[in-house]
PDB file of N, CA and C in Angstrom:
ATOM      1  N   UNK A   1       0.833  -1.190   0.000  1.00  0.00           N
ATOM      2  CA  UNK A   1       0.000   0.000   0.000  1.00  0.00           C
ATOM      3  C   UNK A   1       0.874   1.249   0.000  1.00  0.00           C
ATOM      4  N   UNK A   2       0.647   1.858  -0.655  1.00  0.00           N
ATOM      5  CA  UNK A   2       1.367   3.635  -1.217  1.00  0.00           C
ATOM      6  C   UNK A   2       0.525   4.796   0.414  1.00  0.00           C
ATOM      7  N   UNK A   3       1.016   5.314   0.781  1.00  0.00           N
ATOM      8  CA  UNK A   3       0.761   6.384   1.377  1.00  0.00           C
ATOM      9  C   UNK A   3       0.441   7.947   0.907  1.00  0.00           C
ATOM     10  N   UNK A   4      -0.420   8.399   0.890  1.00  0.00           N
ATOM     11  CA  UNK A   4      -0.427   9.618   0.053  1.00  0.00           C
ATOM     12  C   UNK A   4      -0.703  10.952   1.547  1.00  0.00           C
ATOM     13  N   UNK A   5      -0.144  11.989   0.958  1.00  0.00           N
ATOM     14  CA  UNK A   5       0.112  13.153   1.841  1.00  0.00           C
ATOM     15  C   UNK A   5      -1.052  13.975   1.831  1.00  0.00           C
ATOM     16  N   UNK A   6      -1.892  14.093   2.360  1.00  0.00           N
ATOM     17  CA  UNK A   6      -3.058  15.391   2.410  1.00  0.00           C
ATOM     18  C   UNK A   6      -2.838  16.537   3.142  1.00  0.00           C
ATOM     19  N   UNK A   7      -3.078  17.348   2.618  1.00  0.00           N
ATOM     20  CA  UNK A   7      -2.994  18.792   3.520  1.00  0.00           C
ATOM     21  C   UNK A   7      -4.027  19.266   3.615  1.00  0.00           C
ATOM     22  N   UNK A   8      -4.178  19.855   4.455  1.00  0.00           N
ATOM     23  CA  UNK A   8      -4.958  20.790   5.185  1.00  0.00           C
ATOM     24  C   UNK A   8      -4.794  22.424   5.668  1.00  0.00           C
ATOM     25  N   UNK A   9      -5.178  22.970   5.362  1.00  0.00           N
ATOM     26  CA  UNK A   9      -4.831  24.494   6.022  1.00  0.00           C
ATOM     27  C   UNK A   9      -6.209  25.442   6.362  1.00  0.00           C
ATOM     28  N   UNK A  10      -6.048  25.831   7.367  1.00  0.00           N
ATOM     29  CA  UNK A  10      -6.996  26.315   8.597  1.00  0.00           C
ATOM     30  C   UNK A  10      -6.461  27.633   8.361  1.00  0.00           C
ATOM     31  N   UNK A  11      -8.477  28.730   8.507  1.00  0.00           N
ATOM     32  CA  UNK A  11      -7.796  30.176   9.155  1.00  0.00           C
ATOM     33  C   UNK A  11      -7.911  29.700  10.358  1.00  0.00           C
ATOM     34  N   UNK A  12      -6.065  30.339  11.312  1.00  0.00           N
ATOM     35  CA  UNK A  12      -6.488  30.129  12.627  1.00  0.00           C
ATOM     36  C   UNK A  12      -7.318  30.847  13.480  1.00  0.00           C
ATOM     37  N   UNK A  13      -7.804  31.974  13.358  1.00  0.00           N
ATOM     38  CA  UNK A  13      -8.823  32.671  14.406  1.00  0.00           C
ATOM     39  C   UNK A  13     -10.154  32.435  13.971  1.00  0.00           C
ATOM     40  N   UNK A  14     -10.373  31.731  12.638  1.00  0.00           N
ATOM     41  CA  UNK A  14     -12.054  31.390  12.704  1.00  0.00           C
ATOM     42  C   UNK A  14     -12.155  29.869  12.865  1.00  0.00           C
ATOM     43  N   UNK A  15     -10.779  29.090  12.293  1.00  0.00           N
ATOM     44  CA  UNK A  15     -11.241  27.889  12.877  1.00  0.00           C
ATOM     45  C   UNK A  15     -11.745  26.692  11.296  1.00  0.00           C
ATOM     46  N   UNK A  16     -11.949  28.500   9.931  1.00  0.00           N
ATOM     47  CA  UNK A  16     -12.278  27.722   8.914  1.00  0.00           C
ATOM     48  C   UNK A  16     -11.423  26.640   7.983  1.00  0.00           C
ATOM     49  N   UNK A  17     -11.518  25.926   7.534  1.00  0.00           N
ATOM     50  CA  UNK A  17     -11.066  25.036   6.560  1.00  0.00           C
ATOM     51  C   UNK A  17     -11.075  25.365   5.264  1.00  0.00           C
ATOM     52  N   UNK A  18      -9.478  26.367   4.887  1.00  0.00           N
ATOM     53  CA  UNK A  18      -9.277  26.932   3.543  1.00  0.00           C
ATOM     54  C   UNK A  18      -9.058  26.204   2.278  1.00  0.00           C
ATOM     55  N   UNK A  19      -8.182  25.173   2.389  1.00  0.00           N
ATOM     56  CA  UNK A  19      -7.986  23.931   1.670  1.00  0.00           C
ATOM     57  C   UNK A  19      -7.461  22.849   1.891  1.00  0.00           C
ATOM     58  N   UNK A  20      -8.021  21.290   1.542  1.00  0.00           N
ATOM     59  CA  UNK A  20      -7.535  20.359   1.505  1.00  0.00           C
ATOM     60  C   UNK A  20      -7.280  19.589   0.198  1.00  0.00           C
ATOM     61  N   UNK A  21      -6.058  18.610  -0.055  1.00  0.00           N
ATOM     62  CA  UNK A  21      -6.296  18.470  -1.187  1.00  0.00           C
ATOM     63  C   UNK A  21      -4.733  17.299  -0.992  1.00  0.00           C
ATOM     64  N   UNK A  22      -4.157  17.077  -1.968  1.00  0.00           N
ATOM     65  CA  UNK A  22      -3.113  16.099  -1.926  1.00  0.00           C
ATOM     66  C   UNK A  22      -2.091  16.443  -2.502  1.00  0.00           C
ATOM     67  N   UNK A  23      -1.055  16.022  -1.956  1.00  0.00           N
ATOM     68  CA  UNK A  23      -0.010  16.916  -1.707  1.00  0.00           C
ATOM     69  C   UNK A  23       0.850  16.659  -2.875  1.00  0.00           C
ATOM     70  N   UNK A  24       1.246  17.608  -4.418  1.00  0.00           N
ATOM     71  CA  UNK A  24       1.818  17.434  -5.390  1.00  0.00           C
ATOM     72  C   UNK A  24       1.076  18.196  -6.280  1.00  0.00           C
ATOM     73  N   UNK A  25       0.728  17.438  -7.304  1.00  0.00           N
ATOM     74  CA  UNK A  25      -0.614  18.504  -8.059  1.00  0.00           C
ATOM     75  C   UNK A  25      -1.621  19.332  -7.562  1.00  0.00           C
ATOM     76  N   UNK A  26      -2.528  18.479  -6.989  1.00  0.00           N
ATOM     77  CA  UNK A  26      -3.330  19.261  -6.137  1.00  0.00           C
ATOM     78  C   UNK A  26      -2.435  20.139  -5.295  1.00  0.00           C
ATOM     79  N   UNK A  27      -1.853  20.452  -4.147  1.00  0.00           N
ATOM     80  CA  UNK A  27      -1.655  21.018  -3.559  1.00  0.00           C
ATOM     81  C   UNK A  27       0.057  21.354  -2.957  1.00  0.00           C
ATOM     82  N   UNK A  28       0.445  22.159  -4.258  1.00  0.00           N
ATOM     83  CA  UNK A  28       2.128  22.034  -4.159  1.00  0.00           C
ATOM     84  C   UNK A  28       2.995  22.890  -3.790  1.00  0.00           C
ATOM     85  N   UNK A  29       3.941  22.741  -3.045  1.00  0.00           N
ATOM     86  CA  UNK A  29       4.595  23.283  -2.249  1.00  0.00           C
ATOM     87  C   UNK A  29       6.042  23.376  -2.992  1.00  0.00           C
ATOM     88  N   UNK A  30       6.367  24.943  -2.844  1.00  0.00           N
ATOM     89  CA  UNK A  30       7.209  25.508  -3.756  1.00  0.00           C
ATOM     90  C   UNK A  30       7.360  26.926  -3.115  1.00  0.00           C
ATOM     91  N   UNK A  31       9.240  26.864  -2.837  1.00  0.00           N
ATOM     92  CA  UNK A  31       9.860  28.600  -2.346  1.00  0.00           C
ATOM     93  C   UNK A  31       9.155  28.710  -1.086  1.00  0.00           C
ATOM     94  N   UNK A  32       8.422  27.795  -0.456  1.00  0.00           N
ATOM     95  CA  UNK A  32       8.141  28.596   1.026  1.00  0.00           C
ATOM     96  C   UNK A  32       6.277  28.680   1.195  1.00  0.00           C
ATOM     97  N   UNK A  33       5.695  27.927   0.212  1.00  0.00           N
ATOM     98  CA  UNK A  33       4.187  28.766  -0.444  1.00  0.00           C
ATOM     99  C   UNK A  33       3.488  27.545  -0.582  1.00  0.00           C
ATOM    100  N   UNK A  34       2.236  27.542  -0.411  1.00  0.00           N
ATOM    101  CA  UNK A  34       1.837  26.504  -1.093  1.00  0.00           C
ATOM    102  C   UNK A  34       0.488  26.841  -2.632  1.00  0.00           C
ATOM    103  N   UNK A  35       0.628  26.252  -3.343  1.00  0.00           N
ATOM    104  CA  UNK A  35       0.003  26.519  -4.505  1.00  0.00           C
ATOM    105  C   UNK A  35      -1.506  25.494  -4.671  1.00  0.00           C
ATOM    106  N   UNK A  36      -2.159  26.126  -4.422  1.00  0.00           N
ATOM    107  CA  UNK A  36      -3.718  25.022  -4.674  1.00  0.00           C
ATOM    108  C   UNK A  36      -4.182  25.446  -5.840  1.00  0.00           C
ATOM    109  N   UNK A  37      -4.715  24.128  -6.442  1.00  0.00           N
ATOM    110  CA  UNK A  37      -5.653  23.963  -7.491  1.00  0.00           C
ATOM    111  C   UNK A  37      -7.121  24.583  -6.858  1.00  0.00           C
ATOM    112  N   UNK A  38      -7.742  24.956  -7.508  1.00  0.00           N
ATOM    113  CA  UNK A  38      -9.507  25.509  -6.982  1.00  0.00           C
ATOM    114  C   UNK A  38      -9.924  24.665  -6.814  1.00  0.00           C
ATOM    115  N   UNK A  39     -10.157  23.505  -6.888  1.00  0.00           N
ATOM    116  CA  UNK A  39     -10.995  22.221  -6.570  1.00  0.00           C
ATOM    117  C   UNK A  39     -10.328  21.883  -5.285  1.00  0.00           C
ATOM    118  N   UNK A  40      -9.375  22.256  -4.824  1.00  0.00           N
ATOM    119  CA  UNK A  40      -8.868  21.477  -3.632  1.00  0.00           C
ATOM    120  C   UNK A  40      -9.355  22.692  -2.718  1.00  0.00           C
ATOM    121  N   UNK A  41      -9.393  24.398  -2.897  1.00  0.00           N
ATOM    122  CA  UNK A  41     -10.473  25.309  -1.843  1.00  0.00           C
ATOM    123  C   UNK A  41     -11.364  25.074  -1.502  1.00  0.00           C
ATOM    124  N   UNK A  42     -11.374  25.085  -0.353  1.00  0.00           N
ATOM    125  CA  UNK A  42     -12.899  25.081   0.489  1.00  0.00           C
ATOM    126  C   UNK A  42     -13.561  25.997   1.268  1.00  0.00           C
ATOM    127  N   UNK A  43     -13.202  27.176   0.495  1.00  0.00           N
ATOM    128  CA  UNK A  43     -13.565  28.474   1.434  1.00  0.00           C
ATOM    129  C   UNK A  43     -14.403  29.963   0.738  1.00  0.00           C
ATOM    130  N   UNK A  44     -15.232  30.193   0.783  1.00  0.00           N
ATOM    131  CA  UNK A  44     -15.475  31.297  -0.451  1.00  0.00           C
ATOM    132  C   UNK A  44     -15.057  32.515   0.347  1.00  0.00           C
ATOM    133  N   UNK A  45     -14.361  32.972   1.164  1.00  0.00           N
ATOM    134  CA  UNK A  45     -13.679  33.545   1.756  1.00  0.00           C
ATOM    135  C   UNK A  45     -12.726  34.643   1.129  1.00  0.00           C
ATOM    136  N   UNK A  46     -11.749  33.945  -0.046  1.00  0.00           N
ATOM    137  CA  UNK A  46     -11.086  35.154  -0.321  1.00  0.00           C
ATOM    138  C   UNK A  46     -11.791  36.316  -1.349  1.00  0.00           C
ATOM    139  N   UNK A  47     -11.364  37.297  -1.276  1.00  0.00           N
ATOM    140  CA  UNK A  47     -11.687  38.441  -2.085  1.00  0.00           C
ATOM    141  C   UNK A  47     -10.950  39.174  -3.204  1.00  0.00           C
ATOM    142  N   UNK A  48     -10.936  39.117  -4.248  1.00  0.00           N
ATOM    143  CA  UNK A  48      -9.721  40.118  -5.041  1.00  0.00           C
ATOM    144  C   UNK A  48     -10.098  41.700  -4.890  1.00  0.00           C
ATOM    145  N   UNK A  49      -9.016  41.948  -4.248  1.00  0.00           N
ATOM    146  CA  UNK A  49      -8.146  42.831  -3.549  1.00  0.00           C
ATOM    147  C   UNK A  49      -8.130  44.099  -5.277  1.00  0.00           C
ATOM    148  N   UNK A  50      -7.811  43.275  -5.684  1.00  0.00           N
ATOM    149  CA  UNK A  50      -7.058  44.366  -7.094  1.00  0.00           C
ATOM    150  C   UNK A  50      -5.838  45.376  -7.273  1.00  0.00           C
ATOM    151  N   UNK A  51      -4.974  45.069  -5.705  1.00  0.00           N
ATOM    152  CA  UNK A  51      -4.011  45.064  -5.728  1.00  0.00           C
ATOM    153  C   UNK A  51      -3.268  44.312  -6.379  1.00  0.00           C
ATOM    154  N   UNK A  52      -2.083  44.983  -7.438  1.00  0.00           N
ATOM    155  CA  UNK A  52      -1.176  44.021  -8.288  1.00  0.00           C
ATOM    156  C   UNK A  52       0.428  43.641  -7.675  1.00  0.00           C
ATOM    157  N   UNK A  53       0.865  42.684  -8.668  1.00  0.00           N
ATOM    158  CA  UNK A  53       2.320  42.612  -8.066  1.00  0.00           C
ATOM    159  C   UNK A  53       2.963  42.136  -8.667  1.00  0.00           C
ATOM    160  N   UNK A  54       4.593  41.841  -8.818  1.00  0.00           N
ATOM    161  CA  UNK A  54       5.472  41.177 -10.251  1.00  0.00           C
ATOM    162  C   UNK A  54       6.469  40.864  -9.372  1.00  0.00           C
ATOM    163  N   UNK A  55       6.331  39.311 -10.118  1.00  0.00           N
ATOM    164  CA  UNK A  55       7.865  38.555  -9.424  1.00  0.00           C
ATOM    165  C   UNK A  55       8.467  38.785 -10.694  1.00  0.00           C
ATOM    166  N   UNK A  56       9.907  38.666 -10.709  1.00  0.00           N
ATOM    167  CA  UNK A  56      10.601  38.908 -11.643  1.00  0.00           C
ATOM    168  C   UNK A  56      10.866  37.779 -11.928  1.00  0.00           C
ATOM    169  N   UNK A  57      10.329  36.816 -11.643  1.00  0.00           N
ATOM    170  CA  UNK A  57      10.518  35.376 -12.678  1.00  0.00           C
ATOM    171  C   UNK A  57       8.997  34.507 -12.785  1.00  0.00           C
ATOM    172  N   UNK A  58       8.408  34.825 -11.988  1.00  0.00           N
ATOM    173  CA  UNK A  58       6.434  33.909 -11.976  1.00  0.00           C
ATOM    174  C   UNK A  58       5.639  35.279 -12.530  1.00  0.00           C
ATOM    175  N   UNK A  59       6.165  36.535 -12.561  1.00  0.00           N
ATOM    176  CA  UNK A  59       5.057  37.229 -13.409  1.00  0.00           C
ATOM    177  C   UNK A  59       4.147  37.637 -11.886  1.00  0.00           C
ATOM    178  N   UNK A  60       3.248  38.161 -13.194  1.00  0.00           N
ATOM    179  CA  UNK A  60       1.962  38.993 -12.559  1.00  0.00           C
ATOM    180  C   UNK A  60       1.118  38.992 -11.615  1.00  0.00           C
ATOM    181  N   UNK A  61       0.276  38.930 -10.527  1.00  0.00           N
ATOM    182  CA  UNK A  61      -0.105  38.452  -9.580  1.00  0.00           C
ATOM    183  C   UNK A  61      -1.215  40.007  -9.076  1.00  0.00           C
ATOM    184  N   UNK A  62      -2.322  39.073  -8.447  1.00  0.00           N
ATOM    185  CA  UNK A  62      -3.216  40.159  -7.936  1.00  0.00           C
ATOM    186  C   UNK A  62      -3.037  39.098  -6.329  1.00  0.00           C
ATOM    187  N   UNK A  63      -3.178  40.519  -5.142  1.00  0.00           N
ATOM    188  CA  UNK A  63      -2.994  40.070  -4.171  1.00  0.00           C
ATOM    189  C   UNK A  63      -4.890  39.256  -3.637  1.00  0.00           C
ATOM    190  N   UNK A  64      -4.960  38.857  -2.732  1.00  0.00           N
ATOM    191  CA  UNK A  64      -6.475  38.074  -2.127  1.00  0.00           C
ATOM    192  C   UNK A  64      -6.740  38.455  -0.679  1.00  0.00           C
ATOM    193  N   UNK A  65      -7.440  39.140  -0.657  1.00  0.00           N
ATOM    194  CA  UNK A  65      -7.957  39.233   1.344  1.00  0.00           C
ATOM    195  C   UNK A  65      -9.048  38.163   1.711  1.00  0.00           C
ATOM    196  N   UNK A  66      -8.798  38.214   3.113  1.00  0.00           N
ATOM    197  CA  UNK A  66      -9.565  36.908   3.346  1.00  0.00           C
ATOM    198  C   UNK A  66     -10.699  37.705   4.328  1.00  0.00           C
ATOM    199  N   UNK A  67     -12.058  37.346   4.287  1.00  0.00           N
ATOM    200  CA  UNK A  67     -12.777  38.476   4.777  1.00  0.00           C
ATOM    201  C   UNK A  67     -13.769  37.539   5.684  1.00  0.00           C
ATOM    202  N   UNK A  68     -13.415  37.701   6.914  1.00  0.00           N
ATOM    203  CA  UNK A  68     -14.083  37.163   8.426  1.00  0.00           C
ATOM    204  C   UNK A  68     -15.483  37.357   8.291  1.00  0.00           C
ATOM    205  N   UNK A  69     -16.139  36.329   9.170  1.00  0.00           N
ATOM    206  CA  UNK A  69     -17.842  36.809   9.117  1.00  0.00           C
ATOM    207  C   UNK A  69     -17.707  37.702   9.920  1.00  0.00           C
ATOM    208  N   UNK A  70     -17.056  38.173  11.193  1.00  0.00           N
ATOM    209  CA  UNK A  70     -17.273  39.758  11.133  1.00  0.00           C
ATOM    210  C   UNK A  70     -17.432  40.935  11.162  1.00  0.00           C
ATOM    211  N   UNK A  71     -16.832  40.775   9.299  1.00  0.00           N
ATOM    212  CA  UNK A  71     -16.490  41.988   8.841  1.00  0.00           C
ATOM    213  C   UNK A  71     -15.018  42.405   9.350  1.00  0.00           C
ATOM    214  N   UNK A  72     -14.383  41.968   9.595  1.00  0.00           N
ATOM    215  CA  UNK A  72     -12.646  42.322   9.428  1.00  0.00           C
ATOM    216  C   UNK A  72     -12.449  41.303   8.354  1.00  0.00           C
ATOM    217  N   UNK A  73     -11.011  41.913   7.784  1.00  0.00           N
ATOM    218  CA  UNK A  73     -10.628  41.661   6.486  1.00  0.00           C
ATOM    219  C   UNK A  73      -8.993  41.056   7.189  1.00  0.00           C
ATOM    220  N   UNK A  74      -8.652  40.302   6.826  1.00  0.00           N
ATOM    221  CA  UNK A  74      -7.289  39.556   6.747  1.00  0.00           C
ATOM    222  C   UNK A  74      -6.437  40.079   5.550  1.00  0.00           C
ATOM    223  N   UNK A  75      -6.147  41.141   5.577  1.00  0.00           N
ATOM    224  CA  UNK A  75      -5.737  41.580   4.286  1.00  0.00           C
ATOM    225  C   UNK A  75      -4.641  41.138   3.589  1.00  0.00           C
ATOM    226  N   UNK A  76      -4.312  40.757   2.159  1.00  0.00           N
ATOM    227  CA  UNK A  76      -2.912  40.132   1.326  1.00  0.00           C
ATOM    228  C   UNK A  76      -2.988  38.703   1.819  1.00  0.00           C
ATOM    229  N   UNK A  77      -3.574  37.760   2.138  1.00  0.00           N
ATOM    230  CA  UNK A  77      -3.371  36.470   2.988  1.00  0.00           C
ATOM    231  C   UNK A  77      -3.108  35.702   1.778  1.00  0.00           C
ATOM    232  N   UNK A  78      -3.309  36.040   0.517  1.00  0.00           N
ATOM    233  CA  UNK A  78      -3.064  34.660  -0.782  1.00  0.00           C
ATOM    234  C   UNK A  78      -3.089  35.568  -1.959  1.00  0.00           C
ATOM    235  N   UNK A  79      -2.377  35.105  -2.881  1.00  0.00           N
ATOM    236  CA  UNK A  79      -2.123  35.843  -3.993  1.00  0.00           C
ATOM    237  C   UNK A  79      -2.453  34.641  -4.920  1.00  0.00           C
ATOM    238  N   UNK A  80      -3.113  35.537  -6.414  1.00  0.00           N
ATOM    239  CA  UNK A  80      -3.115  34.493  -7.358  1.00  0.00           C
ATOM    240  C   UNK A  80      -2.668  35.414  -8.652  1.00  0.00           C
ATOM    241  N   UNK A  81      -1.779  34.119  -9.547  1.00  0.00           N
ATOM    242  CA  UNK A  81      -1.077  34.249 -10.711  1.00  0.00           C
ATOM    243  C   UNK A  81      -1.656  34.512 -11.552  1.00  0.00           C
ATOM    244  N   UNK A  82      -2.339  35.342 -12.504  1.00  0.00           N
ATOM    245  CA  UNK A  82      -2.834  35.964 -13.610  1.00  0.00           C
ATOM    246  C   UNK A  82      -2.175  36.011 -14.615  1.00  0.00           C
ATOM    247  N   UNK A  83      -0.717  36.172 -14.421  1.00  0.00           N
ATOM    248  CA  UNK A  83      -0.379  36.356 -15.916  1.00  0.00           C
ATOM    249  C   UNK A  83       0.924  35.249 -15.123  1.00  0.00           C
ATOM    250  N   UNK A  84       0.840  34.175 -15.170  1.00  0.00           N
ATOM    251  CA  UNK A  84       2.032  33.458 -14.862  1.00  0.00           C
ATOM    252  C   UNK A  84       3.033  33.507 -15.588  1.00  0.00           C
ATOM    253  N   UNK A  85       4.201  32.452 -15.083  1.00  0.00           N
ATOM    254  CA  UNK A  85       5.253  32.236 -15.892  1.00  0.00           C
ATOM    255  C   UNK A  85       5.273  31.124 -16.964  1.00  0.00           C
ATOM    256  N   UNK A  86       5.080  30.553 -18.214  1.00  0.00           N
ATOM    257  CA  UNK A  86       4.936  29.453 -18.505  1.00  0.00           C
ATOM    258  C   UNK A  86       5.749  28.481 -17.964  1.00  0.00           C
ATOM    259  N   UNK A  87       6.642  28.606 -17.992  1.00  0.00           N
ATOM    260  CA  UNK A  87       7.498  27.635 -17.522  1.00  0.00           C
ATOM    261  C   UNK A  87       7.424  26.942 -15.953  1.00  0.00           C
ATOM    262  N   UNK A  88       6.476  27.725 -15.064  1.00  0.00           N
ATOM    263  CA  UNK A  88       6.146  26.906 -14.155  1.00  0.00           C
ATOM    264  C   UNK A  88       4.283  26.426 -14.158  1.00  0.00           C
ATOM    265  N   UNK A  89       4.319  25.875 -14.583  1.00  0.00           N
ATOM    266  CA  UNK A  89       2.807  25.159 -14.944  1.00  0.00           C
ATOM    267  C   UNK A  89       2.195  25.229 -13.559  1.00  0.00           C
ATOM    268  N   UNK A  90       2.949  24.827 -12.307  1.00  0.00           N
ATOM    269  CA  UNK A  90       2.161  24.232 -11.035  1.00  0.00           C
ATOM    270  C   UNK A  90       1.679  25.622  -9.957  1.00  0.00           C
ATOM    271  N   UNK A  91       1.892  26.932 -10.608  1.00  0.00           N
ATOM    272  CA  UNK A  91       1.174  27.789 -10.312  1.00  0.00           C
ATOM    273  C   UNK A  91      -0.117  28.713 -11.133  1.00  0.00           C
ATOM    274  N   UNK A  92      -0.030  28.092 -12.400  1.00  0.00           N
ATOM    275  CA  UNK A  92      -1.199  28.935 -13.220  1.00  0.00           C
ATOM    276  C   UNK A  92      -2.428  28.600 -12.399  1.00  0.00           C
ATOM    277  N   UNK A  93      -3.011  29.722 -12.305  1.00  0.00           N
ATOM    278  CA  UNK A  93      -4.530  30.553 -11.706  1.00  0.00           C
ATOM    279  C   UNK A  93      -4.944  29.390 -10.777  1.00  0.00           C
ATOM    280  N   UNK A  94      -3.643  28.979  -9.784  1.00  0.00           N
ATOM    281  CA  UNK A  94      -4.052  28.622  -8.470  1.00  0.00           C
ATOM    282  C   UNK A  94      -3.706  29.714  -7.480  1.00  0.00           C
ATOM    283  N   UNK A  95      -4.487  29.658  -5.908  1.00  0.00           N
ATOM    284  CA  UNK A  95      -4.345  30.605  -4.977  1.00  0.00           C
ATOM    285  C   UNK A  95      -3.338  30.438  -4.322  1.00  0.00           C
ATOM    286  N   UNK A  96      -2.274  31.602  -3.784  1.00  0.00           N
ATOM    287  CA  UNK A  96      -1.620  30.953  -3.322  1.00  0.00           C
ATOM    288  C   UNK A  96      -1.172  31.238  -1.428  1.00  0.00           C
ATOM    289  N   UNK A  97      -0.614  30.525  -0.843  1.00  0.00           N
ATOM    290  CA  UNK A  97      -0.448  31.040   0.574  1.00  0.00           C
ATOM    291  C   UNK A  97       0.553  30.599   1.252  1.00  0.00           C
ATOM    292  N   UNK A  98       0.949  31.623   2.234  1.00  0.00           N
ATOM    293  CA  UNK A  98       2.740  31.029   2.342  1.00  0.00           C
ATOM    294  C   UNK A  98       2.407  29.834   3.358  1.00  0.00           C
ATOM    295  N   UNK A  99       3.396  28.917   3.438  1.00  0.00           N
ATOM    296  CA  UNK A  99       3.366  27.874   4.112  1.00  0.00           C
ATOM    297  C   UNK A  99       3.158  28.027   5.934  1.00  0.00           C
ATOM    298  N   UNK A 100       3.914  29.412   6.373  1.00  0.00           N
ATOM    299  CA  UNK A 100       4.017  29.677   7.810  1.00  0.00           C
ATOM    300  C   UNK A 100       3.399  31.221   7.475  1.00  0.00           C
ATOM    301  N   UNK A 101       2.152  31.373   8.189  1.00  0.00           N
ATOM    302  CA  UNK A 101       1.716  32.652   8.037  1.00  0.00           C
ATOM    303  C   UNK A 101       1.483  32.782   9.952  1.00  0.00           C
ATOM    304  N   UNK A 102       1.380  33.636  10.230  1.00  0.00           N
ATOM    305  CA  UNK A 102       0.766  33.738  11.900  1.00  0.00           C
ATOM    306  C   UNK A 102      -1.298  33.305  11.778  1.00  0.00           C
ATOM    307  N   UNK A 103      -1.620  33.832  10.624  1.00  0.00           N
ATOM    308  CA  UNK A 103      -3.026  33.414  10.164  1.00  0.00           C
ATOM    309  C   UNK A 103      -3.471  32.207   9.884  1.00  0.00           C
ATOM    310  N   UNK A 104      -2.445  31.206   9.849  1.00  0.00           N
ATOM    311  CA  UNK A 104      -2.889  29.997   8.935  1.00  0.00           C
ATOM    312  C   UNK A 104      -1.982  28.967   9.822  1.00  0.00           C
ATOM    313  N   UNK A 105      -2.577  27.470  10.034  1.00  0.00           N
ATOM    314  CA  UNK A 105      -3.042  26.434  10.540  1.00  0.00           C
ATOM    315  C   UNK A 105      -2.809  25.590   9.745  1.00  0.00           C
ATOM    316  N   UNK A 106      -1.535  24.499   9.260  1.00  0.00           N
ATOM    317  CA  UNK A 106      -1.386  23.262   8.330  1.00  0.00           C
ATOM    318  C   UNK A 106      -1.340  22.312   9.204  1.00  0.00           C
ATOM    319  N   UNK A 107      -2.309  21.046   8.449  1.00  0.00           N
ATOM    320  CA  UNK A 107      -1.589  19.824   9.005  1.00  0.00           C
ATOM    321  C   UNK A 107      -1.418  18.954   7.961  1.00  0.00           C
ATOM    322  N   UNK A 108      -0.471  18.181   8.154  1.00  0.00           N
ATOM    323  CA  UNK A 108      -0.258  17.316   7.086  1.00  0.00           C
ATOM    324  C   UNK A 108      -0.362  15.768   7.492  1.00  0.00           C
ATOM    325  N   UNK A 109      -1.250  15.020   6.602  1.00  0.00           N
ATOM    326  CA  UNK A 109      -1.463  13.449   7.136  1.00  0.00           C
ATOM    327  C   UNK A 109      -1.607  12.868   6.213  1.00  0.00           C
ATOM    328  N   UNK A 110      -0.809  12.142   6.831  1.00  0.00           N
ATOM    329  CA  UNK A 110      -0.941  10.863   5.717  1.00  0.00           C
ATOM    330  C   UNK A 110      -1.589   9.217   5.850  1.00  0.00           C
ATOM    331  N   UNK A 111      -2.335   8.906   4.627  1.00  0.00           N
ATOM    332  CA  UNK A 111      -3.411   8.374   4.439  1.00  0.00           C
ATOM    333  C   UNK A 111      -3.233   6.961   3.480  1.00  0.00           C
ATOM    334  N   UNK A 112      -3.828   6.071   3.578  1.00  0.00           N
ATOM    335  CA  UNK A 112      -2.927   4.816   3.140  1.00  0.00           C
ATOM    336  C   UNK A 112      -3.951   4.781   1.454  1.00  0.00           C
ATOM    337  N   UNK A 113      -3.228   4.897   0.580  1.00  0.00           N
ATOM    338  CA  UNK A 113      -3.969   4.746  -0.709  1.00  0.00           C
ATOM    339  C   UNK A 113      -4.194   3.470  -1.275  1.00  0.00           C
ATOM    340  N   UNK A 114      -5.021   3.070  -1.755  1.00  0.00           N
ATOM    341  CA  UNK A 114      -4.986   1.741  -2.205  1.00  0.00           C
ATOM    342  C   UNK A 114      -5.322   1.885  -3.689  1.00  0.00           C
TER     343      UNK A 114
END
């Protein structure tokens, strides 16, 4: 039996469940960040911000606030790639969020695949 990695990531002051998903495609970890596919979110939570931004090698990016029931705003908590880099495929128009935020809650488990 193969073991497969699931993640999980929690806002920590509401307690919600932002995404789960499996750890590689679905949900990949890269520079410090983790990169989710939309099918692996579970939160209708973030907001575009319409604040912009440019890495000088992944390109274009609008920042994401995360907006509490309420009514405070978690502001910049995930950014998503708009005009990516081609050359890295495993971030096009997924959300993204750094791995250690003071806001955010990972666990990682692993699960026996058959």
């Amino acid at each position: 039996m193969k073991k497969q990695r699931i993640i999980k990531i929690y806002h920590r002051l509401t307690g919600e469940l932002i995404a789960e998903g499996p750890s590689g495609w679905g949900i990949t970890s890269f520079e410090g960040n983790y990169y989710i596919r939309k099918k692996y979110i579970k939160t209708k939570s973030f907001k575009l911000s319409y604040i912009p931004g440019l890495c000088p090698y992944k390109f274009f990016y609008v920042w994401l606030h995360y907006d509490l029931k309420d009514g405070n705003i978690d502001k910049m908590l995930a950014w998503l790639y708009f005009i990516p880099n081609p050359l890295l495929p495993f971030i096009w128009l997924r959300i993204a969020v750094p791995q250690r935020h003071p806001s955010l809650k990972t666990e990682i488990v692993e699960v026996k695949k058959s």
